[in-house]
N, C-alpha and C. Protein backbone atom coordinates (compact mmCIF):
# COMPACT_ATOMS: atom_id res chain seq x y z
N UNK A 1 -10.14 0.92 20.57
CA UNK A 1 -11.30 1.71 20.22
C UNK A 1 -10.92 3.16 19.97
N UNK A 2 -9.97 3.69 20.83
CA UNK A 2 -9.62 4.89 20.46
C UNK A 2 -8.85 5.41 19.08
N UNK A 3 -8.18 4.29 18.70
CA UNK A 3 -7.18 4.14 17.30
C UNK A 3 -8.60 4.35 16.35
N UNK A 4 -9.68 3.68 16.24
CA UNK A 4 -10.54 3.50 15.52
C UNK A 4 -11.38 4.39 15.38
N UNK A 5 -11.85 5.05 16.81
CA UNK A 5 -12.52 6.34 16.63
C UNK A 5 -11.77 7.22 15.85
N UNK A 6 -10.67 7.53 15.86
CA UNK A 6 -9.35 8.49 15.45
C UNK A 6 -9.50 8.62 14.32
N UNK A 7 -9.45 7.14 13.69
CA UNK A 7 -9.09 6.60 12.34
C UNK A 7 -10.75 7.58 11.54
N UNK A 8 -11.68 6.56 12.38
CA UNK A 8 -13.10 7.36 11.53
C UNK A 8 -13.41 8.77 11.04
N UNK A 9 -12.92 9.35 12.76
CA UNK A 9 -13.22 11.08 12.24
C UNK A 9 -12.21 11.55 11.49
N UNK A 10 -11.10 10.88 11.27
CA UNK A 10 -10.23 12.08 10.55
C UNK A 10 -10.74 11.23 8.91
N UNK A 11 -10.96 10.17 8.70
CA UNK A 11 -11.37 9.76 7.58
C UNK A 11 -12.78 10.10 6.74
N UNK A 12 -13.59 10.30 7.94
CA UNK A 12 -14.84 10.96 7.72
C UNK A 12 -14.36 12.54 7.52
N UNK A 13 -13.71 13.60 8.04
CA UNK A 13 -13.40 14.92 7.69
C UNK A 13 -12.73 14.80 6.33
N UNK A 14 -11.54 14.17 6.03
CA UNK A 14 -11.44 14.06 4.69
C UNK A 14 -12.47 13.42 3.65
N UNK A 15 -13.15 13.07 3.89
CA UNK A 15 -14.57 12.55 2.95
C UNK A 15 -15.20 13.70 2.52
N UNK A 16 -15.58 14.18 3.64
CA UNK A 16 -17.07 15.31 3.82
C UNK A 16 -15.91 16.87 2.52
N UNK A 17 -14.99 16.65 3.39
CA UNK A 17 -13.65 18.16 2.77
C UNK A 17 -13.44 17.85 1.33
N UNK A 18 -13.22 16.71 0.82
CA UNK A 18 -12.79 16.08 -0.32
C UNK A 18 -14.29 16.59 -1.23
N UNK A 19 -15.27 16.31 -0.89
CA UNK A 19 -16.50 16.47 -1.48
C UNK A 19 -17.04 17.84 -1.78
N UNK A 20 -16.77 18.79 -0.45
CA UNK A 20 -16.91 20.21 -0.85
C UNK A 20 -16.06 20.71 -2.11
N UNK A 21 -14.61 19.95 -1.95
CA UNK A 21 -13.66 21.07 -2.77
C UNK A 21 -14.19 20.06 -4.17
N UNK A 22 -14.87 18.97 -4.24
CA UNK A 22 -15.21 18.64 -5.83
C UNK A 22 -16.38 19.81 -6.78
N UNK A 23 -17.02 20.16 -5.47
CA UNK A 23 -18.07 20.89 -6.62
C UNK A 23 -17.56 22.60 -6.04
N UNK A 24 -16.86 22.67 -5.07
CA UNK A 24 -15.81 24.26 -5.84
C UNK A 24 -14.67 24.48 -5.83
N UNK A 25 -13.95 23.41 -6.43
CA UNK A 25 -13.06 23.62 -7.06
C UNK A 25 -13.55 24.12 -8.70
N UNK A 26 -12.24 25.12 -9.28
CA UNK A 26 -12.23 25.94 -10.66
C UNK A 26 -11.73 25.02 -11.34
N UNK A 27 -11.06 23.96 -10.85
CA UNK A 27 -10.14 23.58 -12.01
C UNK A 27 -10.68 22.19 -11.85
N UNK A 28 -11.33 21.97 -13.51
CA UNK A 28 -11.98 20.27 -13.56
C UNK A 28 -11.28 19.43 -13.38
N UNK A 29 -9.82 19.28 -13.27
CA UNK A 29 -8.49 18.36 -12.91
C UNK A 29 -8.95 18.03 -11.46
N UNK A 30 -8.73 19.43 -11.04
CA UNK A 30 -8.62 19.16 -9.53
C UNK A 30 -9.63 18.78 -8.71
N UNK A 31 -10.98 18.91 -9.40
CA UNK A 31 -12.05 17.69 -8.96
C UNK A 31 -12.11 16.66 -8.90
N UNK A 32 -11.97 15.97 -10.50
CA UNK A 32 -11.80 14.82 -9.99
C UNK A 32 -10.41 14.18 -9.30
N UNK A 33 -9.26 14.77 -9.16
CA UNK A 33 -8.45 14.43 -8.08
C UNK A 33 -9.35 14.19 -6.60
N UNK A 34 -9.94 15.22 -6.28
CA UNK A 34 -10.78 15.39 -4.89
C UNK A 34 -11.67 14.28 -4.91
N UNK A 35 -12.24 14.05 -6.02
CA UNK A 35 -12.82 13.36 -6.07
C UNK A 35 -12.56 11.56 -6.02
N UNK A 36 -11.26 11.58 -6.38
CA UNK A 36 -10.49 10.19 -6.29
C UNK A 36 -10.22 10.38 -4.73
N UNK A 37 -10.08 11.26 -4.00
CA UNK A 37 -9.76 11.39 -2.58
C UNK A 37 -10.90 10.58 -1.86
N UNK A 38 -12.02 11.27 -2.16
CA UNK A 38 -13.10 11.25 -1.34
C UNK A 38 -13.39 9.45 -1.45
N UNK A 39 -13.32 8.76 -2.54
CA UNK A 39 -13.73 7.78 -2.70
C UNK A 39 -12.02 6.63 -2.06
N UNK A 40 -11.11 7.63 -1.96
CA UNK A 40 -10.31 6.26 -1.06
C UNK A 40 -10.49 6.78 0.44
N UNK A 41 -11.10 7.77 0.60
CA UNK A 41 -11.46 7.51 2.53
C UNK A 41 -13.04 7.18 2.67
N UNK A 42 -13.85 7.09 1.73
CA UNK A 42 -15.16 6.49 1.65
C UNK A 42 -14.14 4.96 2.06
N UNK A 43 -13.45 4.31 1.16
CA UNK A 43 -13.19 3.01 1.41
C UNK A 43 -12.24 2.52 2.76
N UNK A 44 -11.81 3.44 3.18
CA UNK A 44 -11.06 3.79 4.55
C UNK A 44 -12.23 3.52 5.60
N UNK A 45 -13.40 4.05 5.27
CA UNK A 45 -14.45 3.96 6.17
C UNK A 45 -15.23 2.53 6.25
N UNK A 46 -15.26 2.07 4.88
CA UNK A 46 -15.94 0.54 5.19
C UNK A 46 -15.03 -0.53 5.58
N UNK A 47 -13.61 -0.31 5.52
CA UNK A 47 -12.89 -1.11 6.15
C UNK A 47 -13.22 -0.98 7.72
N UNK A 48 -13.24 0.21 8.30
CA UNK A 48 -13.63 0.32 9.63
C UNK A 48 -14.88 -0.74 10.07
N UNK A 49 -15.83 -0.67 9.23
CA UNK A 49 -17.09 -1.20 9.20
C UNK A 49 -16.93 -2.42 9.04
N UNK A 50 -15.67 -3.27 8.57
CA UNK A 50 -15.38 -4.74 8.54
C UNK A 50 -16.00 -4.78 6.85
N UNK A 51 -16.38 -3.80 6.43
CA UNK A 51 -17.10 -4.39 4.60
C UNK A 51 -15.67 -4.17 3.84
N UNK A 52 -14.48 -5.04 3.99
CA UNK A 52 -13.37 -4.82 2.98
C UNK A 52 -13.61 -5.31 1.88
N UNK A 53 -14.90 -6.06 1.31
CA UNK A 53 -15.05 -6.55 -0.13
C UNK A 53 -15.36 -5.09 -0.66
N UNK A 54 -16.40 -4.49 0.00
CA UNK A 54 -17.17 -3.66 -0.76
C UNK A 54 -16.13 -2.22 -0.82
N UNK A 55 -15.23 -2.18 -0.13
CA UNK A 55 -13.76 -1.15 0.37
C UNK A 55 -13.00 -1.38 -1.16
N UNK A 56 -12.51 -2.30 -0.87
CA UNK A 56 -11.89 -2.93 -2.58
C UNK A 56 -12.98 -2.54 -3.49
N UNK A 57 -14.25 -2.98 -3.85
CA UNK A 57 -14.66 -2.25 -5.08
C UNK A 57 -14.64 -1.11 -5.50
N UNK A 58 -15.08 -0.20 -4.23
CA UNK A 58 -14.92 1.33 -4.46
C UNK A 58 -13.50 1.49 -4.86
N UNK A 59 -12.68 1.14 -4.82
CA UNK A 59 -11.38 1.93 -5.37
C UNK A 59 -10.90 0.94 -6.32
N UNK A 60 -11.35 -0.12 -6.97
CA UNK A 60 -11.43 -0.81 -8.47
C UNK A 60 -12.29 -0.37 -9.17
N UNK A 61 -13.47 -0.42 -8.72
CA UNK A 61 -14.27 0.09 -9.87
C UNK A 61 -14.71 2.07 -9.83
N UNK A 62 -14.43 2.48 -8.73
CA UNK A 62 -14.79 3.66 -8.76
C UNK A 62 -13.53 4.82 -8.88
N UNK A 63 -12.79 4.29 -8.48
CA UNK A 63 -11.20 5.02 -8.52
C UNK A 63 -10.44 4.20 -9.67
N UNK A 64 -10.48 3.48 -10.17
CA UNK A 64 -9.50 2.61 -11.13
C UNK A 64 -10.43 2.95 -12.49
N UNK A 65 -11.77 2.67 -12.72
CA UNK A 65 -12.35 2.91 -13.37
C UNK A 65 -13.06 4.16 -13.89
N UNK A 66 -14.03 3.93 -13.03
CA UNK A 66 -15.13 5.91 -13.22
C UNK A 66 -14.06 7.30 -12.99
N UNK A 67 -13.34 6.94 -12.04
CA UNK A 67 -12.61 8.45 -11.93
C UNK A 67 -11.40 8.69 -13.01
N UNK A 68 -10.66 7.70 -13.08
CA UNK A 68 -10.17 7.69 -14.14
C UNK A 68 -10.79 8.36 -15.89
N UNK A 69 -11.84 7.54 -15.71
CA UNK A 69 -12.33 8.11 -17.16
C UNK A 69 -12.68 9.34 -17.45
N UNK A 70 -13.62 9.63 -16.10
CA UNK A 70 -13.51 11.33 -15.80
C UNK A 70 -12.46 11.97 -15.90
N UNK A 71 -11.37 11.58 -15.61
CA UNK A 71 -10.08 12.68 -15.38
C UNK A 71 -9.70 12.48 -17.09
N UNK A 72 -9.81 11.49 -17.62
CA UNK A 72 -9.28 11.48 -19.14
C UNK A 72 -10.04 12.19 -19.90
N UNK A 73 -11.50 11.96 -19.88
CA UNK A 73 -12.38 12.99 -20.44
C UNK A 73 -12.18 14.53 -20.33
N UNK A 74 -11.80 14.47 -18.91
CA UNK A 74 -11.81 16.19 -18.21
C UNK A 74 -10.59 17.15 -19.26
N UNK A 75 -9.52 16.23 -19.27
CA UNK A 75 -8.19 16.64 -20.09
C UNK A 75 -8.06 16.42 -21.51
N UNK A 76 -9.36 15.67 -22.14
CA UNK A 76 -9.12 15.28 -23.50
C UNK A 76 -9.41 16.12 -24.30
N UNK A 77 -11.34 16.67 -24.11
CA UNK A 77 -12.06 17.27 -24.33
C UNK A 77 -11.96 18.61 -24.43
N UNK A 78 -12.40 19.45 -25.04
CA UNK A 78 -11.89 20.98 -25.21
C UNK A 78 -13.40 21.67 -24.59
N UNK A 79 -13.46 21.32 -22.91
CA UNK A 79 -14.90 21.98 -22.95
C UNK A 79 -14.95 22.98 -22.49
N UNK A 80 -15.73 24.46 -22.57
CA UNK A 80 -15.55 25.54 -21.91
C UNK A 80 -16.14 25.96 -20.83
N UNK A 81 -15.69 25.42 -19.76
CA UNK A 81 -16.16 25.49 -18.67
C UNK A 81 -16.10 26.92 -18.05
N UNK A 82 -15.61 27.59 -18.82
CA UNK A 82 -16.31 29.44 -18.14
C UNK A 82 -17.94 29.38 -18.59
N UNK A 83 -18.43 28.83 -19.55
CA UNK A 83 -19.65 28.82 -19.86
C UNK A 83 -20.32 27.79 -18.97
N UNK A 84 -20.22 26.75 -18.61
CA UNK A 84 -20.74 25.88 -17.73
C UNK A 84 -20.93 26.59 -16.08
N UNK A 85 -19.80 28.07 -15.94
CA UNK A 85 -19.81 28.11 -14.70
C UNK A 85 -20.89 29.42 -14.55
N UNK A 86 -21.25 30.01 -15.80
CA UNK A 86 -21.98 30.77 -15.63
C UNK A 86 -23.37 30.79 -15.22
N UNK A 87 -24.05 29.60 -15.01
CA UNK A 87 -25.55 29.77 -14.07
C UNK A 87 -25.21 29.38 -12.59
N UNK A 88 -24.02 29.11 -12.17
CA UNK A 88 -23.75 28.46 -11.07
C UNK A 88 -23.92 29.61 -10.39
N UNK A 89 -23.88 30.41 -9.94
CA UNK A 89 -24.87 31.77 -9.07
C UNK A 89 -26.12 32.08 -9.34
N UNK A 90 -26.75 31.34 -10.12
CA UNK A 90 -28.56 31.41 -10.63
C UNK A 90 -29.07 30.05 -9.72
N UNK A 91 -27.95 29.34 -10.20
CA UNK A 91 -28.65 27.87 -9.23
C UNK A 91 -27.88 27.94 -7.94
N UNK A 92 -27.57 28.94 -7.26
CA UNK A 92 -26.80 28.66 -5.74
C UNK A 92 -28.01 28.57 -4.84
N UNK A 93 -28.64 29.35 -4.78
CA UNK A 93 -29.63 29.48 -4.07
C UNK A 93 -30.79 28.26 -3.36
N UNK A 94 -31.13 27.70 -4.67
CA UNK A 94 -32.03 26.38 -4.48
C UNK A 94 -31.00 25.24 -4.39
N UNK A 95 -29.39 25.37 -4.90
CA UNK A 95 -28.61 24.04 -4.47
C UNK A 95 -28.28 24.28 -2.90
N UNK A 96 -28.11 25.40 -2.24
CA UNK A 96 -27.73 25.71 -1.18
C UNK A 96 -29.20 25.40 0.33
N UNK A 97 -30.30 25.24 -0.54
CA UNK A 97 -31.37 25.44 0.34
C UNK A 97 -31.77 23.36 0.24
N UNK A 98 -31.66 23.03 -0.66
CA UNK A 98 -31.53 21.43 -0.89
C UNK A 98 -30.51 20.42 -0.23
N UNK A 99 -29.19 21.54 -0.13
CA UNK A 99 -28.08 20.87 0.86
C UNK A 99 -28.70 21.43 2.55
N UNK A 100 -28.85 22.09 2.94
CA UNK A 100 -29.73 22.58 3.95
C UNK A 100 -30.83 21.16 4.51
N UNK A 101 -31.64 21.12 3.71
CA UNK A 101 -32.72 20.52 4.05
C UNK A 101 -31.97 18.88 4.39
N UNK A 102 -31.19 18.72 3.54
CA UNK A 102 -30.56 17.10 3.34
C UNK A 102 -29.71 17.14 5.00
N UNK A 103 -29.02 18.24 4.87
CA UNK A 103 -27.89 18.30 6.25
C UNK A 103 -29.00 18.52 7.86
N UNK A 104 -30.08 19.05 7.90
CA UNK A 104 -30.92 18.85 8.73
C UNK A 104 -31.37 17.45 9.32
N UNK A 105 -31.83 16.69 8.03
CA UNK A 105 -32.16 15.81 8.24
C UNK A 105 -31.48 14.68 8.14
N UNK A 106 -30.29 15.09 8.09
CA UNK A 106 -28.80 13.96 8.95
C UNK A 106 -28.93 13.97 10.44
N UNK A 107 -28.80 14.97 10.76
CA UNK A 107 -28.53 15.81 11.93
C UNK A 107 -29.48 15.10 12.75
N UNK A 108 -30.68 15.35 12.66
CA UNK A 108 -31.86 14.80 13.44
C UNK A 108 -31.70 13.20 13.41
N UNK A 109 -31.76 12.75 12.36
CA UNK A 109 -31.50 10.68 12.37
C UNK A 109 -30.39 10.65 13.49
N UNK A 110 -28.63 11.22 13.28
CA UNK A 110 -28.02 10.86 14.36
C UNK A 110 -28.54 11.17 15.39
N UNK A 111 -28.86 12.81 16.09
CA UNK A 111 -29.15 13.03 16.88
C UNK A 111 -30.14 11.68 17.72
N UNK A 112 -31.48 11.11 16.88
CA UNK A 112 -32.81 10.10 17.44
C UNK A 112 -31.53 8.75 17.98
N UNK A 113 -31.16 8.52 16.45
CA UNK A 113 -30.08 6.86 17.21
C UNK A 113 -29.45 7.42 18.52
N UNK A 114 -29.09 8.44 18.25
CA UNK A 114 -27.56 8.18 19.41
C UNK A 114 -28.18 8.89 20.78
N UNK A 115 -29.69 8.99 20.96
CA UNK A 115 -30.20 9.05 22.63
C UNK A 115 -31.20 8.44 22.62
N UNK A 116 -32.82 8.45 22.59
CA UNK A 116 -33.81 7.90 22.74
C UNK A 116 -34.42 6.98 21.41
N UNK A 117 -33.86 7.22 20.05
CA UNK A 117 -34.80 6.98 19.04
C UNK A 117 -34.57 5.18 19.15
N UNK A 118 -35.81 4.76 18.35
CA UNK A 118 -35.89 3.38 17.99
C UNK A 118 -34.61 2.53 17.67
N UNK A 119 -33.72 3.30 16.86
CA UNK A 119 -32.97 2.82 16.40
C UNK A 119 -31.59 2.26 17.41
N UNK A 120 -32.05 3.29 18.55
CA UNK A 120 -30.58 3.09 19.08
C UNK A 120 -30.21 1.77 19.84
N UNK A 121 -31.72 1.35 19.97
CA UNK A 121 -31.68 0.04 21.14
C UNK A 121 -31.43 -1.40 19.66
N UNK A 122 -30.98 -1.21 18.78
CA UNK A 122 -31.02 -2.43 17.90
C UNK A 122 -29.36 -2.43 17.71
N UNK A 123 -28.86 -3.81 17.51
CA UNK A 123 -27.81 -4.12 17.84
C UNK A 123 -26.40 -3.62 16.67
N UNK A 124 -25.49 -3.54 17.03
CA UNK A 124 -24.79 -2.79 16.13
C UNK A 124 -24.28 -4.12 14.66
N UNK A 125 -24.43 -3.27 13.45
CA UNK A 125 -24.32 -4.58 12.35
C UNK A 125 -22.82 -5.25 12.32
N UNK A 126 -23.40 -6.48 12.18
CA UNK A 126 -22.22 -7.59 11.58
C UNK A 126 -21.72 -7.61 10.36
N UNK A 127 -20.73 -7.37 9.78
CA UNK A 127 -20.52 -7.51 8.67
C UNK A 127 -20.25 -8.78 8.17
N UNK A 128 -20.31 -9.71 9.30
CA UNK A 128 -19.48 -11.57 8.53
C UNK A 128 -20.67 -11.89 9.43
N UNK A 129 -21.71 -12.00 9.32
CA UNK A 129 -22.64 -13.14 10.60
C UNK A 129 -22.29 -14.63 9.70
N UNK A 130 -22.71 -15.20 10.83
CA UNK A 130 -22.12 -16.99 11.02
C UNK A 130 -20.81 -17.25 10.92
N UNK A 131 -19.98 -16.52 10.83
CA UNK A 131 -19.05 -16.74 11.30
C UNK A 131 -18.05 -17.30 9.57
N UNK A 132 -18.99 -16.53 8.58
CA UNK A 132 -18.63 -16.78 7.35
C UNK A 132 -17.54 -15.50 6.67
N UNK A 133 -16.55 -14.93 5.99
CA UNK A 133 -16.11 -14.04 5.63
C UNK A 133 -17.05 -13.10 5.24
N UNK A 134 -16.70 -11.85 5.03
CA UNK A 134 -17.43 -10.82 4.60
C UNK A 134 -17.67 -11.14 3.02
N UNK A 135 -16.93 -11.61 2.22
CA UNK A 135 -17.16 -11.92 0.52
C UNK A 135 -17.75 -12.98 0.57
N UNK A 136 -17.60 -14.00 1.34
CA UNK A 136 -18.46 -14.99 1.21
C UNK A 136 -20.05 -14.63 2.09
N UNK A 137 -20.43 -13.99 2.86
CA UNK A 137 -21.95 -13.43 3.06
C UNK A 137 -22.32 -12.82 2.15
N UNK A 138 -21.57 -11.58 1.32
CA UNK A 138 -22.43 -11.12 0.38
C UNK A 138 -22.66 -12.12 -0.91
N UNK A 139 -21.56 -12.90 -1.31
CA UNK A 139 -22.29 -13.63 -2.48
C UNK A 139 -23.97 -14.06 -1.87
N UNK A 140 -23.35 -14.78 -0.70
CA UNK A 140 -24.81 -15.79 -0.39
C UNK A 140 -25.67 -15.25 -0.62
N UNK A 141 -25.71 -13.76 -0.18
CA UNK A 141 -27.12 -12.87 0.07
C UNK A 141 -26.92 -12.53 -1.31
N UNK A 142 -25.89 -12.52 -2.26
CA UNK A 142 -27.16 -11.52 -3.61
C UNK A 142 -27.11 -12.82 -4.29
N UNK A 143 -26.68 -13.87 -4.66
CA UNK A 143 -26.85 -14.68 -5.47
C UNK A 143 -28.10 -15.98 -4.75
N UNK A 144 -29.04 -15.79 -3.83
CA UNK A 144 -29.70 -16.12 -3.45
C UNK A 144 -31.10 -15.61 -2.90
N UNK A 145 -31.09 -14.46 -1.76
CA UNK A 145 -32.64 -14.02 -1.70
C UNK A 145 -32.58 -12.81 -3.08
N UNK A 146 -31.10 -12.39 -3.79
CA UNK A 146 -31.65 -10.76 -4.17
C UNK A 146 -30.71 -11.42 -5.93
N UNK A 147 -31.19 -13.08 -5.96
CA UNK A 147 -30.77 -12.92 -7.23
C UNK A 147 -31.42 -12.58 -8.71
N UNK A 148 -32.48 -12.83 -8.72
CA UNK A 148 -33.70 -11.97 -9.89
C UNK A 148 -33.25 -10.49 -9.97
N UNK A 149 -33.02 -9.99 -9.11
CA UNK A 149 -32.76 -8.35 -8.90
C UNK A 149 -31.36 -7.98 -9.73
N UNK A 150 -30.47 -9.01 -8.92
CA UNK A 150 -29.19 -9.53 -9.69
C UNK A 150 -29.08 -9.54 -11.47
N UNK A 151 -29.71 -10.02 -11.64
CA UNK A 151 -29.95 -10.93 -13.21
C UNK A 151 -30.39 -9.26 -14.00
N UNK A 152 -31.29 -8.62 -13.26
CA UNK A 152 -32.47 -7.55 -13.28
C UNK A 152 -31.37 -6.57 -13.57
N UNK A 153 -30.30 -6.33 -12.62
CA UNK A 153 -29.17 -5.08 -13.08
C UNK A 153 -28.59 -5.16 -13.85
N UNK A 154 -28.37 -6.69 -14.88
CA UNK A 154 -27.33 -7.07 -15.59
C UNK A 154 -28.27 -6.75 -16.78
N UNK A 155 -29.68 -7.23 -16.95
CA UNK A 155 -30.04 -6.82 -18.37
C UNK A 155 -30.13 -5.69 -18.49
N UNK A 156 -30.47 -4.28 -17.28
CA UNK A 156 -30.16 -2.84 -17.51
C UNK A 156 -29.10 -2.35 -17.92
N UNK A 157 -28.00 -2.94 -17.21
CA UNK A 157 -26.44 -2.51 -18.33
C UNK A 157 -26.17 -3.20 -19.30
N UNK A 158 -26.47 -4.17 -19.41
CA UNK A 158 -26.98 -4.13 -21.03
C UNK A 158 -27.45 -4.01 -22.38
N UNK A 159 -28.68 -3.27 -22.06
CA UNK A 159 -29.35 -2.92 -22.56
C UNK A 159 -29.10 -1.07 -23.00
N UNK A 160 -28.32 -0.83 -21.71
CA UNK A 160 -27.79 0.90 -21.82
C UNK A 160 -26.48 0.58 -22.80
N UNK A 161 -25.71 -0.58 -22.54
CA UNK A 161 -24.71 -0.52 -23.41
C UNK A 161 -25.28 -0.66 -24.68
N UNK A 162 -25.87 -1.11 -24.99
CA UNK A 162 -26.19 -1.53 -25.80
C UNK A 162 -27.05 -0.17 -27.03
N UNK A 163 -27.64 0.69 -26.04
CA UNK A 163 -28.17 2.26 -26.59
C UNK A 163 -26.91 2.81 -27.02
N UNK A 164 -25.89 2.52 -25.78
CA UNK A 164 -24.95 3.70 -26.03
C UNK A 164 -24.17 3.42 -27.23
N UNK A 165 -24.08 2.40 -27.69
CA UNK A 165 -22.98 2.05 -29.17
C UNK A 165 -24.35 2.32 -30.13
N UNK A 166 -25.27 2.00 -30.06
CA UNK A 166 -26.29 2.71 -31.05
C UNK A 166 -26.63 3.89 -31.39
N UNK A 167 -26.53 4.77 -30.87
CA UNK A 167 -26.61 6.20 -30.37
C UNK A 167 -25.23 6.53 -30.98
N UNK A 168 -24.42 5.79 -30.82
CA UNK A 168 -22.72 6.88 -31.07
C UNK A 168 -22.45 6.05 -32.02
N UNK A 169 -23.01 5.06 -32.69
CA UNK A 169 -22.57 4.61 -34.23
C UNK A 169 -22.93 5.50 -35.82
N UNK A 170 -22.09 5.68 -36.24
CA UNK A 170 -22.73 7.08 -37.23
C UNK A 170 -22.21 6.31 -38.25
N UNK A 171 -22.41 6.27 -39.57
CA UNK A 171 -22.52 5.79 -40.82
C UNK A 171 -22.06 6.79 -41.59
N UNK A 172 -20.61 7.22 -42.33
CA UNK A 172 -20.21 8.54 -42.39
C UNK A 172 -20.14 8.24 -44.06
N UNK A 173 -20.79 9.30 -44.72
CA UNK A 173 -20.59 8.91 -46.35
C UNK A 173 -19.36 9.04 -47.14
N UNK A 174 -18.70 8.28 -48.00
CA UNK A 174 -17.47 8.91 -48.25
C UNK A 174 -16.39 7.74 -47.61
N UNK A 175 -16.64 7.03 -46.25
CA UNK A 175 -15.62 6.41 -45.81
C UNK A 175 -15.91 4.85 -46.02
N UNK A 176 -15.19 3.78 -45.80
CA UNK A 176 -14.81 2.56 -46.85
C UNK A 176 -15.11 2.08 -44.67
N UNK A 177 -15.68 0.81 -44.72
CA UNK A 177 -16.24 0.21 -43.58
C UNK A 177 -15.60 -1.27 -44.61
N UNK A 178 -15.29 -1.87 -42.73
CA UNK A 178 -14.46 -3.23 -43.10
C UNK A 178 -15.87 -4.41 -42.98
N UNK A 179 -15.97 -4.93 -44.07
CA UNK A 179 -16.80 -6.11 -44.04
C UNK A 179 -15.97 -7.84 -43.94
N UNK A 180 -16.72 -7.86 -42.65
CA UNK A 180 -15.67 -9.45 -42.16
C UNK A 180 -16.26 -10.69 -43.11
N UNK A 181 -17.22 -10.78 -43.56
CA UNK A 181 -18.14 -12.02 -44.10
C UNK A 181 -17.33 -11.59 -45.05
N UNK A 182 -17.10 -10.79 -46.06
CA UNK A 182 -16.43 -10.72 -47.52
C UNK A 182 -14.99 -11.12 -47.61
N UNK A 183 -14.32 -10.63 -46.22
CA UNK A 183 -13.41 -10.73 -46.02
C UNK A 183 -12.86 -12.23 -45.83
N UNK A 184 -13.56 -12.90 -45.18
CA UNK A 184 -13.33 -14.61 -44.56
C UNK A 184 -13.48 -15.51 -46.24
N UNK A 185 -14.72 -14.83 -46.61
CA UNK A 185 -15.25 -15.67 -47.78
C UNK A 185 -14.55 -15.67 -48.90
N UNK A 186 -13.37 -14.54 -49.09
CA UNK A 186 -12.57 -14.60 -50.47
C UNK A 186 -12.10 -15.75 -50.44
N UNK A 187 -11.91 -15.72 -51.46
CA UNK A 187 -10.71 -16.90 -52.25
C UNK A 187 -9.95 -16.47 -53.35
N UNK A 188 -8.82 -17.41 -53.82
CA UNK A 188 -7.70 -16.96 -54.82
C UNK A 188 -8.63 -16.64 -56.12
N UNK A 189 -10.26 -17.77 -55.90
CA UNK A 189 -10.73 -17.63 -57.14
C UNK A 189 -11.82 -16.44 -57.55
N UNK A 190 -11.86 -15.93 -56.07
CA UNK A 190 -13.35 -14.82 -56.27
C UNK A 190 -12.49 -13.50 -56.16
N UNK A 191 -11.15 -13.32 -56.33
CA UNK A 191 -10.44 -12.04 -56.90
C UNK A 191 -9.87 -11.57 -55.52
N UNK A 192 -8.95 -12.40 -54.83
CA UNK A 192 -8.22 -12.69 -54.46
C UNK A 192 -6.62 -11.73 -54.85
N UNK A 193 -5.92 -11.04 -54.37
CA UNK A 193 -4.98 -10.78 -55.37
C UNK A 193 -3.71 -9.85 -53.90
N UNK A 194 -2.55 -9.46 -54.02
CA UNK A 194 -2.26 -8.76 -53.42
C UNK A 194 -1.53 -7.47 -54.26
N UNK A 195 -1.24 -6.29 -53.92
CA UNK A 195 -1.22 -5.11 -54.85
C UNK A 195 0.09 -4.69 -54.15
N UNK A 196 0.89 -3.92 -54.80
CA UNK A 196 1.77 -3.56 -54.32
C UNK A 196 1.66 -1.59 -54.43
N UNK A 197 1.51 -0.94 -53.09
CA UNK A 197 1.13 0.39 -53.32
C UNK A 197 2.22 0.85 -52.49
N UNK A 198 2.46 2.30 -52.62
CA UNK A 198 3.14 3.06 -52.45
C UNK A 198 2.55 3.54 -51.18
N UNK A 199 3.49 4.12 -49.98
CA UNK A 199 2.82 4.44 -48.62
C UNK A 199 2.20 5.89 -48.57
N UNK A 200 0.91 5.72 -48.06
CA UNK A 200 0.23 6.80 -48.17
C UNK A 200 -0.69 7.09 -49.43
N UNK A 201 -0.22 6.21 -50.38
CA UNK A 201 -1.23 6.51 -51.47
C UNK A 201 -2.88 5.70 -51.71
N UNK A 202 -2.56 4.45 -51.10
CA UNK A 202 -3.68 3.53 -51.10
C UNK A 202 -4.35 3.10 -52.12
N UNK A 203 -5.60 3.05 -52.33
CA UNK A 203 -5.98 1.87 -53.85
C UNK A 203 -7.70 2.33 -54.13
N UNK A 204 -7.36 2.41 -54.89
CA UNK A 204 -8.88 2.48 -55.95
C UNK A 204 -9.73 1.14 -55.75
N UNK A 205 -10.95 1.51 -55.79
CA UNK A 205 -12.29 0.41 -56.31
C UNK A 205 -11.60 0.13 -57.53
């Protein structure tokens, strides 16, 4: 128990530390680095908790994936983030009074569990009840009481993917678009032919 307590708080201090230095840190690199931090001792923490399925996703899909793309974006992009940083002392005030109110009312929930509140007398959670693995309880539970909901998240990212290639498809005048039906359907007899061009010069209508 003591290895474990150990393990939590110093994993929980790098969480909470990792998270400050994402939103002040200067340098957009070095956020999302912090930010790839924060999300492998977030998963440090649900291993504690016995949730190693949900430990593994966060650092496949949230560190392998999302942070990644962030960090490629962050370095690809030519954005000027001296201009982005300039209302960030207009908005300190109300972000500083919103983290306030949020960190209060942490404070008070632990404080109720951990002496008199309701919560404290209810038993501490299982992550495998019946005696089933932790990946095998969560299928059961979402592909059974929370599968409509299931089905329900899949047509929303769908449907966003589906905006987002619509939205970023542009039709540019001037440029030659590959048509596959014309392409499949030639034949030797509907003008069919191969050309012999010079590199870099390419071919006329």
């Amino acid at each position: 128990m003591a290895l474990q307590a150990i393990a939590f708080y110093l994993l929980a201090f790098v969480t909470v530390a990792a998270g400050l230095l994402v939103v002040s840190a200067k340098n957009p690199v070095h956020s999302v680095l912090f930010l790839i931090t924060a999300f492998f001792s977030a998963a440090g923490l649900f291993v504690l908790l016995g949730a190693e399925f949900l430990a593994m996703l966060l650092i496949v899909v949230y560190v392998g994936a999302v942070a990644v793309l962030f960090l490629f974006v962050v370095m690809m992009l030519d954005i000027d983030f001296e201009a982005l940083r300039d209302g960030f002392a207009q908005y300190l005030p109300i972000g500083g009074l919103v983290a306030g109110v949020l960190t209060i009312e942490m404070i008070m929930v632990a404080v109720s569990v951990a002496t008199n509140g309701k919560a404290s007398a209810n038993a501490l959670p299982n992550a495998s009840p019946g005696g089933f693995s932790n990946t095998e309880a969560i299928g059961r539970v979402l592909y059974t009481d929370y599968v409509f909901f299931f089905q329900a998240a899949g047509l929303v990212l769908l449907v966003a993917m589906i905006g987002a290639i619509v939205l970023t498809l542009r039709h540019k005048p001037g440029v030659k678009r590959q048509d596959i039906g014309k392409q499949v359907a030639r034949t030797p007899k509907t003008g069919m032919e191969l050309v012999q061009i010079k590199p870099g010069e390419g071919i006329s209508e």
